[in-house]
Protein backbone atom coordinates (compact mmCIF):
# COMPACT_ATOMS: atom_id res chain seq x y z
CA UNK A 1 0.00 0.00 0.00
CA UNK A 2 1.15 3.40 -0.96
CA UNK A 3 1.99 6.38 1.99
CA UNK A 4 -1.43 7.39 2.25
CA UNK A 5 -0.98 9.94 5.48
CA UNK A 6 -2.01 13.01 3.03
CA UNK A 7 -5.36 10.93 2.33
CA UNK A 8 -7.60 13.31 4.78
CA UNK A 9 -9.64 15.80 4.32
CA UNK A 10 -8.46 19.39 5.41
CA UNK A 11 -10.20 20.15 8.36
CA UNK A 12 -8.86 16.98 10.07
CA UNK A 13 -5.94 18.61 10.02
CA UNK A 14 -6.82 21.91 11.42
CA UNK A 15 -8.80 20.31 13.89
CA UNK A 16 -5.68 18.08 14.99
CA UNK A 17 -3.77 21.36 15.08
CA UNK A 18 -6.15 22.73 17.43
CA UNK A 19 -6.42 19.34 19.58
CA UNK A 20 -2.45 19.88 19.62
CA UNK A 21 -2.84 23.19 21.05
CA UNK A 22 -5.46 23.21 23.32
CA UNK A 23 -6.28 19.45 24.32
CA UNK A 24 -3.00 17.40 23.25
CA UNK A 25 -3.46 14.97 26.11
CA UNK A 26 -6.91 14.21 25.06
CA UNK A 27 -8.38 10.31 23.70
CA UNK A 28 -11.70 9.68 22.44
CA UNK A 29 -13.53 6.72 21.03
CA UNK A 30 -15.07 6.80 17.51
CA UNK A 31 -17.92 4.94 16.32
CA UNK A 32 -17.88 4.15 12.31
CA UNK A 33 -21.57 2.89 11.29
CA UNK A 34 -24.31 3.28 8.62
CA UNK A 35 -27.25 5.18 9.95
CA UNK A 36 -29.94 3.37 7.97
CA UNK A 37 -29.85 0.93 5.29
CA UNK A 38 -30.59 1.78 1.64
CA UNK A 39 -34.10 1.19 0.37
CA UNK A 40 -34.56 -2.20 -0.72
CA UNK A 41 -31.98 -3.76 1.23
CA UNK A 42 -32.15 -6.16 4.40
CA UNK A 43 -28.70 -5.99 5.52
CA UNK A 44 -25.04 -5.06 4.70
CA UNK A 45 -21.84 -7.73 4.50
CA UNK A 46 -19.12 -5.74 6.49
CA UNK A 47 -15.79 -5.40 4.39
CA UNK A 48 -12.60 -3.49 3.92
CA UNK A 49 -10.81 -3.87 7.40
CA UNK A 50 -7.74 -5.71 5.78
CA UNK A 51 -7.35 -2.31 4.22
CA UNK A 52 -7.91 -0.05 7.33
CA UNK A 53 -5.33 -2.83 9.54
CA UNK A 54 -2.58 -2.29 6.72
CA UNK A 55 -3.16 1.66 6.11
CA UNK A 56 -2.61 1.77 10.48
CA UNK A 57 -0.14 0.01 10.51
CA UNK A 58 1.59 2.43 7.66
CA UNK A 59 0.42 5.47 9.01
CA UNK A 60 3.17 7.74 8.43
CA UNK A 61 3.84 11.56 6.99
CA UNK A 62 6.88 11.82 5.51
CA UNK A 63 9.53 14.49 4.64
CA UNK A 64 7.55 14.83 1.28
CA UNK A 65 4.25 15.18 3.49
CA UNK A 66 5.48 17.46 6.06
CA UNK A 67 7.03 19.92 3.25
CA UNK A 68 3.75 19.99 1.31
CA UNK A 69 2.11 20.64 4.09
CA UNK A 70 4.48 23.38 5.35
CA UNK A 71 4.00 24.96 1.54
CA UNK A 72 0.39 25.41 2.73
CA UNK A 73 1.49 28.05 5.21
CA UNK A 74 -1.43 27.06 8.06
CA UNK A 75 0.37 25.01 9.98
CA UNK A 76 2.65 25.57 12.95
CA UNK A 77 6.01 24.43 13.10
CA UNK A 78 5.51 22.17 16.39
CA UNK A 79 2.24 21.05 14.77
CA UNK A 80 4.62 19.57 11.98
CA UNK A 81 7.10 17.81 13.93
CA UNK A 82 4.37 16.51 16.01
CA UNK A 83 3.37 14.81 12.53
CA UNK A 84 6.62 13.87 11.56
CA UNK A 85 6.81 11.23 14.89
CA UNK A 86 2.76 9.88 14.80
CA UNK A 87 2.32 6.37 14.94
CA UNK A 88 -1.23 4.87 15.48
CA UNK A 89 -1.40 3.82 18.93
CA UNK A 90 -4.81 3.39 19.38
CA UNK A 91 -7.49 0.13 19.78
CA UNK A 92 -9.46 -0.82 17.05
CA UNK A 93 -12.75 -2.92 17.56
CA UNK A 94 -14.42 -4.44 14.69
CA UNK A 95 -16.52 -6.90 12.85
CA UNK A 96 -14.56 -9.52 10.97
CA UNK A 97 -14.80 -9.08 7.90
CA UNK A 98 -18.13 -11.11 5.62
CA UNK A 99 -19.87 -10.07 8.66
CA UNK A 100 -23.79 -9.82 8.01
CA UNK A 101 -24.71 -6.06 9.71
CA UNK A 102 -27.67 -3.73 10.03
CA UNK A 103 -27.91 0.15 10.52
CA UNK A 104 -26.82 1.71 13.80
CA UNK A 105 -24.11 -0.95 14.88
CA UNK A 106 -20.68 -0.45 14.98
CA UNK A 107 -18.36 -1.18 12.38
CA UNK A 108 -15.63 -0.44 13.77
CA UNK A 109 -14.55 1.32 17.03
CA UNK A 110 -11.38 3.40 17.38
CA UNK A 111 -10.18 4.49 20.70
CA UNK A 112 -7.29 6.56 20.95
CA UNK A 113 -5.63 9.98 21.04
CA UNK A 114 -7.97 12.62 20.08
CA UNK A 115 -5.80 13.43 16.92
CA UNK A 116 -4.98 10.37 15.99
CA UNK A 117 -8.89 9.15 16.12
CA UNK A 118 -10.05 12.22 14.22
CA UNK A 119 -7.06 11.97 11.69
CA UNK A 120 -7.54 8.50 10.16
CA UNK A 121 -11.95 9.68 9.73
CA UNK A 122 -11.67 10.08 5.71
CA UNK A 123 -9.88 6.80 5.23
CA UNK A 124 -11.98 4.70 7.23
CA UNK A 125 -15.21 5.98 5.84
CA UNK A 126 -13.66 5.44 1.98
CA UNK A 127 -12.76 2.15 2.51
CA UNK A 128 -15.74 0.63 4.38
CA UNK A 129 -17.99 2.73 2.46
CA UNK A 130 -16.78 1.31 -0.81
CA UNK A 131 -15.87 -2.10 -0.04
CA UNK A 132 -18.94 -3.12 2.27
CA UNK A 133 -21.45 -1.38 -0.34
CA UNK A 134 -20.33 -3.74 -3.36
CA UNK A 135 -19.82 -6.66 -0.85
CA UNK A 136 -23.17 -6.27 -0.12
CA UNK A 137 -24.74 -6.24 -3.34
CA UNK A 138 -22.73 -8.77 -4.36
CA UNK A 139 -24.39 -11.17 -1.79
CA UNK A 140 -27.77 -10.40 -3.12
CA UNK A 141 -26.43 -10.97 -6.30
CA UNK A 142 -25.36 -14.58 -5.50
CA UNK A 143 -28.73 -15.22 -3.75
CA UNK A 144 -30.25 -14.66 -6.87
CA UNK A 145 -28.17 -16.96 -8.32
CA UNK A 146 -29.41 -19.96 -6.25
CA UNK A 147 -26.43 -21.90 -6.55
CA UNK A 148 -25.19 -21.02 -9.95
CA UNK A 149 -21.77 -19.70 -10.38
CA UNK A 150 -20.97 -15.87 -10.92
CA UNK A 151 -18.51 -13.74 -12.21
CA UNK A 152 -17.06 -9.98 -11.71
CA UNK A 153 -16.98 -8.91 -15.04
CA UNK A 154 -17.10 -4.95 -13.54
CA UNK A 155 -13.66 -3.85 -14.27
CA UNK A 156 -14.04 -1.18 -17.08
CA UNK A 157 -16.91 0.36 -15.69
CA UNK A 158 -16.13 0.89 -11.56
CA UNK A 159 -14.59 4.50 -10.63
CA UNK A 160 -11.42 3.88 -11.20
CA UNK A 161 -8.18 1.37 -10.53
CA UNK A 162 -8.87 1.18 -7.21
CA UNK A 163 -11.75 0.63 -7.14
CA UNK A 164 -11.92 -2.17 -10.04
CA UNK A 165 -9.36 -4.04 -7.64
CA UNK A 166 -11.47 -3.73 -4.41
CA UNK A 167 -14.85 -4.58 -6.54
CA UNK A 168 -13.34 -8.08 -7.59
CA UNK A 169 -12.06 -8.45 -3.64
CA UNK A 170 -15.39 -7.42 -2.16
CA UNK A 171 -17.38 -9.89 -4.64
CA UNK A 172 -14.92 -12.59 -4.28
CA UNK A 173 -15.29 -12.52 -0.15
CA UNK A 174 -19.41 -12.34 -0.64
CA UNK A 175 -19.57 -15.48 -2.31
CA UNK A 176 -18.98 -14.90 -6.47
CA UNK A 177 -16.55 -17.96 -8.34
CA UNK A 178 -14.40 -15.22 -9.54
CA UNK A 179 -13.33 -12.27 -11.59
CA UNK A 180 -12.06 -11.48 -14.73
CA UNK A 181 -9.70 -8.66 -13.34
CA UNK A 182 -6.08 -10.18 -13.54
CA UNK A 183 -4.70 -8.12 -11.20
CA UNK A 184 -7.15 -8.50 -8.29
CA UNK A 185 -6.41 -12.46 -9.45
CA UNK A 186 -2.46 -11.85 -8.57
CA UNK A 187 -3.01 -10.12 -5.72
CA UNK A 188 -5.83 -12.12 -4.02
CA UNK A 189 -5.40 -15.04 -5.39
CA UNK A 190 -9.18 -14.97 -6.92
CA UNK A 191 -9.65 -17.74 -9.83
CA UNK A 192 -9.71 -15.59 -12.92
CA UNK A 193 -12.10 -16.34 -15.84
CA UNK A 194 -12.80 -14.71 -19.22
CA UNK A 195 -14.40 -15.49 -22.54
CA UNK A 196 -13.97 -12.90 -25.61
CA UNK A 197 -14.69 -9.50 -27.06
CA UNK A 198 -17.13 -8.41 -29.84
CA UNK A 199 -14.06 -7.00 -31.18
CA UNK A 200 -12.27 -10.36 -31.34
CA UNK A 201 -15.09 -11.52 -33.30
CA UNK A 202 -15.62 -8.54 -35.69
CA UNK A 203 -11.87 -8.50 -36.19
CA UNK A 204 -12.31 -11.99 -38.59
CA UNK A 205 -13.65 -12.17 -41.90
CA UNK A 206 -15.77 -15.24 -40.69
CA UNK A 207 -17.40 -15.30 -37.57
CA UNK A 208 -16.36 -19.23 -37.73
CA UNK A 209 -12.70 -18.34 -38.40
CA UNK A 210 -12.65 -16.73 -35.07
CA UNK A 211 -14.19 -19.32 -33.12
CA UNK A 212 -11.54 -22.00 -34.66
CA UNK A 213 -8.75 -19.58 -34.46
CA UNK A 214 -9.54 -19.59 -30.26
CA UNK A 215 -10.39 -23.14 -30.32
CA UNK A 216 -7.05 -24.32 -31.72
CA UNK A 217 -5.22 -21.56 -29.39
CA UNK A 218 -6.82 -22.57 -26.27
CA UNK A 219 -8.23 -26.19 -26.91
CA UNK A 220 -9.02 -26.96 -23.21
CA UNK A 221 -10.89 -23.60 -22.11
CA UNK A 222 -12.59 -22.48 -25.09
CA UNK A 223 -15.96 -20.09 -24.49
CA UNK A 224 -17.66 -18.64 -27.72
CA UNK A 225 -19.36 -15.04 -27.62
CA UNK A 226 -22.53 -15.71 -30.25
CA UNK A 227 -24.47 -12.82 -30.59
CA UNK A 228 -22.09 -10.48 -32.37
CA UNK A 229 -24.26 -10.82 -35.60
CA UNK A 230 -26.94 -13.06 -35.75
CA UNK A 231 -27.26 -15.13 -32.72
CA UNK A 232 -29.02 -18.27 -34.28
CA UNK A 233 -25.88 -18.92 -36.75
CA UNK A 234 -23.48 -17.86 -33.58
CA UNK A 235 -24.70 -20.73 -32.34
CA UNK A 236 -24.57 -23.16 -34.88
CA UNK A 237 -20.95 -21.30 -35.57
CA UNK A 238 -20.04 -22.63 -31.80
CA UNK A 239 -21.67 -26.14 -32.44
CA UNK A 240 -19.16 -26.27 -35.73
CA UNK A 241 -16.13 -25.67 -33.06
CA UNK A 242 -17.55 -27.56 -30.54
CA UNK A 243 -17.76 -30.91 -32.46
CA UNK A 244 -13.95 -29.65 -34.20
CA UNK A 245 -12.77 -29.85 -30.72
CA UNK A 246 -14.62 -32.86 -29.70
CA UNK A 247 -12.71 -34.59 -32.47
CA UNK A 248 -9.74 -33.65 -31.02
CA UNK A 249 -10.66 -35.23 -27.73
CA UNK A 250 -11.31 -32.20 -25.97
CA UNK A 251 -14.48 -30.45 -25.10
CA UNK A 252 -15.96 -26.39 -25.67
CA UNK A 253 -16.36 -25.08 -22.49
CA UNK A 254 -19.37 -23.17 -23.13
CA UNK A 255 -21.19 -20.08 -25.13
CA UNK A 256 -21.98 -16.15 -24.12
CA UNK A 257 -25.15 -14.53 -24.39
CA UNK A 258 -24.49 -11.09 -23.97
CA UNK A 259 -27.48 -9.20 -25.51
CA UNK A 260 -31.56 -10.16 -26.49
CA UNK A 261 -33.85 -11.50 -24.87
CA UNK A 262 -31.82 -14.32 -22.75
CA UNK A 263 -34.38 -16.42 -21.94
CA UNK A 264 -35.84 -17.49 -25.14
CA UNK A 265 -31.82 -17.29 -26.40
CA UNK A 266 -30.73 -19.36 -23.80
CA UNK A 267 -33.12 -22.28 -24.26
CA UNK A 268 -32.77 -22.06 -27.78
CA UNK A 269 -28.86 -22.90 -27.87
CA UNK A 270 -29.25 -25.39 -24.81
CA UNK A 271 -31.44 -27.03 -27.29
CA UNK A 272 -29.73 -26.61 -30.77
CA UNK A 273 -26.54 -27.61 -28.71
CA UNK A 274 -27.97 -31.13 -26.73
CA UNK A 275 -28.93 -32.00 -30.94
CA UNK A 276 -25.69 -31.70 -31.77
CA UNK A 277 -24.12 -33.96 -28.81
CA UNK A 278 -22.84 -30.99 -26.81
CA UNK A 279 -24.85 -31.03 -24.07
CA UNK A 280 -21.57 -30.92 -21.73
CA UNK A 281 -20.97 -26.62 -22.95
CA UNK A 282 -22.23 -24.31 -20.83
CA UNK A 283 -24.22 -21.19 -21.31
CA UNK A 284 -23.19 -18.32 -19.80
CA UNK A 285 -25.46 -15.26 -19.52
CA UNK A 286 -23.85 -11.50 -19.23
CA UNK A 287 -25.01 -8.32 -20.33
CA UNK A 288 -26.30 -5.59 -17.07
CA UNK A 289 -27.22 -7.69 -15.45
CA UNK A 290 -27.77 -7.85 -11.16
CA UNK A 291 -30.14 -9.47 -8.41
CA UNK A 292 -33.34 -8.20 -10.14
CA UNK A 293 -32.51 -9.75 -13.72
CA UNK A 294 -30.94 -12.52 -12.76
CA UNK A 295 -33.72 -13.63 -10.37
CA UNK A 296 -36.51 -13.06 -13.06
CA UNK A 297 -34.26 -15.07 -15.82
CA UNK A 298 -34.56 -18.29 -13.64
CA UNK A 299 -38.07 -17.82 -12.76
CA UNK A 300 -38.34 -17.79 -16.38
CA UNK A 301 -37.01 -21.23 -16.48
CA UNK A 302 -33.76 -19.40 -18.28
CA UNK A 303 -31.16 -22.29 -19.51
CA UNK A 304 -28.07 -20.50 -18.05
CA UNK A 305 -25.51 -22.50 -15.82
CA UNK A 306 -23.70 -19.09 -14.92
CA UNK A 307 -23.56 -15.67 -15.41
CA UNK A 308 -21.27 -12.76 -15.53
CA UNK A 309 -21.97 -9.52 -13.34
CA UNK A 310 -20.03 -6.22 -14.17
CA UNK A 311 -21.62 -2.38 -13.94
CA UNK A 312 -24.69 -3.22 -12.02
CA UNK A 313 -22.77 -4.92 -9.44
CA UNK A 314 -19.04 -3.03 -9.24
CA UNK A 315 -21.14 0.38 -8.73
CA UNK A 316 -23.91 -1.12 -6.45
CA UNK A 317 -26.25 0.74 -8.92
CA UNK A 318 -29.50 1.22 -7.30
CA UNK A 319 -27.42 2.11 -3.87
CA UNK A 320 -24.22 3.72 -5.08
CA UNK A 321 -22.87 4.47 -1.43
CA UNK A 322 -23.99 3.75 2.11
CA UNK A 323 -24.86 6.67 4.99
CA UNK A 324 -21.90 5.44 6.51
CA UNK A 325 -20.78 7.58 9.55
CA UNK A 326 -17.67 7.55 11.72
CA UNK A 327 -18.99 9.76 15.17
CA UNK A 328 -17.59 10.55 18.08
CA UNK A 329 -19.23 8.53 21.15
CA UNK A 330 -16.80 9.41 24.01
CA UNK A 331 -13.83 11.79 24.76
CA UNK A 332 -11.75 12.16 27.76
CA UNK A 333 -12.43 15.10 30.43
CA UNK A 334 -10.07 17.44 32.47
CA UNK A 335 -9.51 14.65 34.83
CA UNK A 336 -8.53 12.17 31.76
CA UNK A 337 -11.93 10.41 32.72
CA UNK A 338 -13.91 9.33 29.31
CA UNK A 339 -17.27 10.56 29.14
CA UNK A 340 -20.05 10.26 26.88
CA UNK A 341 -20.77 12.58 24.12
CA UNK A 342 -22.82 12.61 21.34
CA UNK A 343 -24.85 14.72 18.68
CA UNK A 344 -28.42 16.47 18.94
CA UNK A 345 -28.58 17.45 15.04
CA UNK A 346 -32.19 16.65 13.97
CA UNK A 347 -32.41 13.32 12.32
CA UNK A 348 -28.76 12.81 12.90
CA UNK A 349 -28.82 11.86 16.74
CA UNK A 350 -26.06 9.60 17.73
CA UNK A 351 -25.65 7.52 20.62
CA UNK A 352 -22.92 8.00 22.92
CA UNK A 353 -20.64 5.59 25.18
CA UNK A 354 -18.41 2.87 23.79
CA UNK A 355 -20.67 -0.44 22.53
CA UNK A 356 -20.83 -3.77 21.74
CA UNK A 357 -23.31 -4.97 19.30
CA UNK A 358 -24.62 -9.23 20.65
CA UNK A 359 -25.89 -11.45 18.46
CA UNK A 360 -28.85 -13.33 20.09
CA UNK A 361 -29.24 -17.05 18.40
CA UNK A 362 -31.72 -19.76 19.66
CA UNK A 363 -30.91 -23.36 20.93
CA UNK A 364 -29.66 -24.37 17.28
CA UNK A 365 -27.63 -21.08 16.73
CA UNK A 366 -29.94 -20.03 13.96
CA UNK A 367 -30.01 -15.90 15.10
CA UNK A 368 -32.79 -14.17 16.91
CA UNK A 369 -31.84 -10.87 17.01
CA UNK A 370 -28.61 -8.14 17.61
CA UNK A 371 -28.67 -6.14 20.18
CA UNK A 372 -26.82 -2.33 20.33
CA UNK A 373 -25.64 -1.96 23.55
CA UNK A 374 -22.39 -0.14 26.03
CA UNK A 375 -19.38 -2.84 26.64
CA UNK A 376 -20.14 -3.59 29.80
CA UNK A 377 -23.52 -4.59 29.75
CA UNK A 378 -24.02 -8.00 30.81
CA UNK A 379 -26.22 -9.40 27.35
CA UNK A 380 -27.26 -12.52 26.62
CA UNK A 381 -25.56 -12.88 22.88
CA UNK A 382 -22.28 -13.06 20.92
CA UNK A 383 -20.16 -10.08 21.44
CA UNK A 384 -19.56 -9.22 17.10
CA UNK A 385 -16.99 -6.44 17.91
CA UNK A 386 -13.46 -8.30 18.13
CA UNK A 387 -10.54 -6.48 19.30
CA UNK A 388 -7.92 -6.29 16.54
CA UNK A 389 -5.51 -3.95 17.73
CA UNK A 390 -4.19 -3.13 20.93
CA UNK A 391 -1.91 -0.04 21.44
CA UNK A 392 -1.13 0.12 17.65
CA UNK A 393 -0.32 -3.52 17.57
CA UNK A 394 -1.58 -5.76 15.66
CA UNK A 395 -3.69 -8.63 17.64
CA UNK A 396 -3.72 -11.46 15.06
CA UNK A 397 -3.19 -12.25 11.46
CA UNK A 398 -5.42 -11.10 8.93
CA UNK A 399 -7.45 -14.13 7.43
CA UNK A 400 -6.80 -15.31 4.05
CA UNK A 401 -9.59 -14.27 1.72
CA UNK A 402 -11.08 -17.53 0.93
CA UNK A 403 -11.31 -18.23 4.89
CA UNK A 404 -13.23 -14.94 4.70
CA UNK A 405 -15.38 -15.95 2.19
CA UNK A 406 -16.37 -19.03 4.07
CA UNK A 407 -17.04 -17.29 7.03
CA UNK A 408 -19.20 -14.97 5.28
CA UNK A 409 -21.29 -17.95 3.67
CA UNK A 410 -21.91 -19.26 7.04
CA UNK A 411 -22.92 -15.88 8.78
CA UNK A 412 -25.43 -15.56 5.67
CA UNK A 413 -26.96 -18.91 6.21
CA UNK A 414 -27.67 -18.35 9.90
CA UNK A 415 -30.27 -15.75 9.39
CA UNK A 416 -34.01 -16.53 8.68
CA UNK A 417 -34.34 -16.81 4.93
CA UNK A 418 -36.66 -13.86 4.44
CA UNK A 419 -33.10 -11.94 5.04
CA UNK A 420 -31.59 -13.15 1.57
CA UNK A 421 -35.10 -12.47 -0.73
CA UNK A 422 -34.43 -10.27 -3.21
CA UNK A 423 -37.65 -8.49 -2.37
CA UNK A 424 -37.50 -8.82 1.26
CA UNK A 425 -40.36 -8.54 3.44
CA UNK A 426 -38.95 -9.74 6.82
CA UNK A 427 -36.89 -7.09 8.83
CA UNK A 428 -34.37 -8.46 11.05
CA UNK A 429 -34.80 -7.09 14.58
CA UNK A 430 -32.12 -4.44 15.73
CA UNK A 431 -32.90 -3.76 19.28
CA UNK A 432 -31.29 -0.53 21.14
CA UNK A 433 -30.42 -1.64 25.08
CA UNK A 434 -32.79 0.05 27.82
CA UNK A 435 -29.30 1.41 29.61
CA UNK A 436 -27.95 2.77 26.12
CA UNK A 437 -31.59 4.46 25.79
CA UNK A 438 -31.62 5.89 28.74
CA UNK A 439 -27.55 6.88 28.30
CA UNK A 440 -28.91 8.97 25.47
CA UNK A 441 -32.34 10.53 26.36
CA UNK A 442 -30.48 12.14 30.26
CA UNK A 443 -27.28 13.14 27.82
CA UNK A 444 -29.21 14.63 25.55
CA UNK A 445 -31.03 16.98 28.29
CA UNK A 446 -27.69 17.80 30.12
CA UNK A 447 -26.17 18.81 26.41
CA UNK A 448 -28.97 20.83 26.08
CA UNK A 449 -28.24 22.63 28.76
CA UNK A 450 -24.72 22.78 28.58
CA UNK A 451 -24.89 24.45 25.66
């Protein structure tokens, strides 16, 4: 990961310049959480804390840094060579990763200095914000799917590198077979899969001369795009290769619908292609599609063994970010005591204290409920937040992908199934403690008259 100290808004600086000033001994605890879910959606899959342990453990501004920031002429000198020696040495809380959450609960927690808490805001709210929104869709995506394999095919059309990289990741870890991005492949070690271009097609004479020409080259993993021209004749243009390589003793791996209407397609060349003897090649579906399409196509009895997802999935386009929040909830008085704090804006109310979010399950650990609630609260439940790091150390390894994928498969699966419908009616139940409650309503009166 690149030095990514400069990654902040402004004010977090200024307002660490003023902490340095005026309360340079004080620590707070942050709360990073989405206020309410988008509409249509059930529940989030909580990703991107690999990325948030690394950038920590990086966290460093460096001569480069500190003589940018000096250009900017707002800055004091001790302010900058305060900079030049921060390390993170706060706690982090969190929920591991493929985590199934809900609005109002935690995230993750920070506790530490009061600069070093408010300094790391931007970052943490990117990367959870990005990678827990596509993670999320993605899971819908392979609910819809009802066992059939999936793809990332998003690459050319997420915003950006970046986030083409973290879109394969987040997919990967929420339960899709794999990507077509090579890099996120390399680096995650995702199974990569890919079929061909239009443009490979157009660029022969023959639309037949290109399917043998990719046949001969790649005789064991062959997949023909058909509906460049007319997609009848792709078809029996695939059959032609299919049977040359069947000769040859191997087999075509299957055929691409990208365009039309897929469901009449799709039965057609599962039937023109069992005639022929080829009912081993599979038909792959692509083409905008997401939860909603993909779910009608097999109601429609649609003959596709898998599909690939790109823009509809790597932007999360019906909820193309999350009200994801990273608040204040405590900050340390005049006698170094934490106390509660939180924030009375209308709609916008917060609740103060440090929490734990419990997951309540039933006698065969399918789960019940979560409850919101402060740390020390004795509740029946799981305790979700885990501590990762302790005084800027790291706690434990982070877990290989896949192992996060399974994890995340398993957290799905122990919800009632109403949770995974694509059209959900069933609400899982989110309950706020009676102490937390209470926490917040005498706060809120003593802030009022504070102020």
């Amino acid at each position: 990961m690149k030095n990514l100290s400069l990654l902040v808004d402004l004010y977090e600086l200024t307002m660490a310049q003023v902490y340095f000033r005026y309360k340079p001994e004080a620590r707070a605890t942050f709360d990073l959480f989405v206020r309410d879910l988008p509409p249509g959606r059930s529940y989030l899959v909580a990703a991107g804390l690999a990325d948030v342990l690394e950038y920590l453990a990086r966290l460093r501004f460096g001569a480069e840094d500190i003589a940018y920031l000096e250009k900017l002429k707002i800055f004091s000198p001790a302010f900058l060579r305060y900079l030049r020696h921060l390390r993170f040495q706060g706690d982090v809380w969190a929920l591991p990763e493929g985590t199934v959450c809900f609005a109002q609960e935690p995230i993750v927690r920070i506790t530490g200095s009061l600069i070093e808490a408010q300094l790391i805001e931007s970052f943490l709210l990117n990367t959870i914000n990005l990678q827990t929104m596509i993670a999320s869709k993605a899971s819908r995506v392979v609910s819809a799917c009802r066992g059939h394999k999936v793809y990332d095919f998003s690459l050319r059309r997420t915003h950006g590198s970046d986030a083409g990289i973290k879109a394969a990741r987040s997919s990967y870890l929420a339960g899709f077979d794999g990507t077509a991005n090579v890099l996120a492949g390399k680096l995650y070690g995702i199974p990569v899969a890919g079929t061909m271009a239009h443009s490979f097609v157009m660029s022969f004479k023959h639309e037949l001369d290109g399917f043998h020409a990719y046949a001969r080259t790649f005789p064991s993993r062959t997949t023909l795009l058909v509906d460049t021209y007319d997609v009848k004749k792709g078809i029996e243009n695939a059959i032609k290769a299919g049977l040359f390589l069947k000769a040859k003793g191997c087999r075509l791996q299957g055929i691409r619908l990208d365009s039309g209407n897929i469901t009449y397609l799709s039965k057609l060349a599962r039937r023109m292609l069992d005639q022929a003897g080829l009912s081993g090649v599979g038909i792959i579906a692509s083409g905008n599609l997401d939860e909603f399409k993909i779910k009608d196509l097999l109601a429609r009895d649609a003959c596709v063994d898998s599909f690939g997802v790109g823009t509809n999935m790597g932007v999360s386009i019906d909820a193309p970010s999350l009200d994801v929040i990273y608040k204040i909830a405590e900050v340390t008085g005049d006698d170094g005591n934490f106390l509660p704090t939180m924030k009375l804006s209308f709609a916008k109310v917060t609740y103060p204290g440090r929490k734990q979010v419990f997951r309540v399950c039933d006698k065969k650990g399918r789960y019940l409920r979560d409850v919101v609630a402060l740390e020390e609260e004795k509740i029946k439940g799981v305790p979700l937040l885990k501590q990762m790091v302790k005084k800027g150390k790291l706690l434990c390894r982070v877990p290989a992908l896949k192992t996060i994928r399974e994890f995340a498969a398993r957290d799905l699966a122990g919800f009632n199934e109403g949770l995974r419908q694509i059209y959900p009616a069933y609400r899982y139940p989110v309950v706020i403690s009676a102490r937390l409650k209470a926490l917040r309503e005498n706060l809120g009166n003593t802030l009022i008259r504070r102020q």
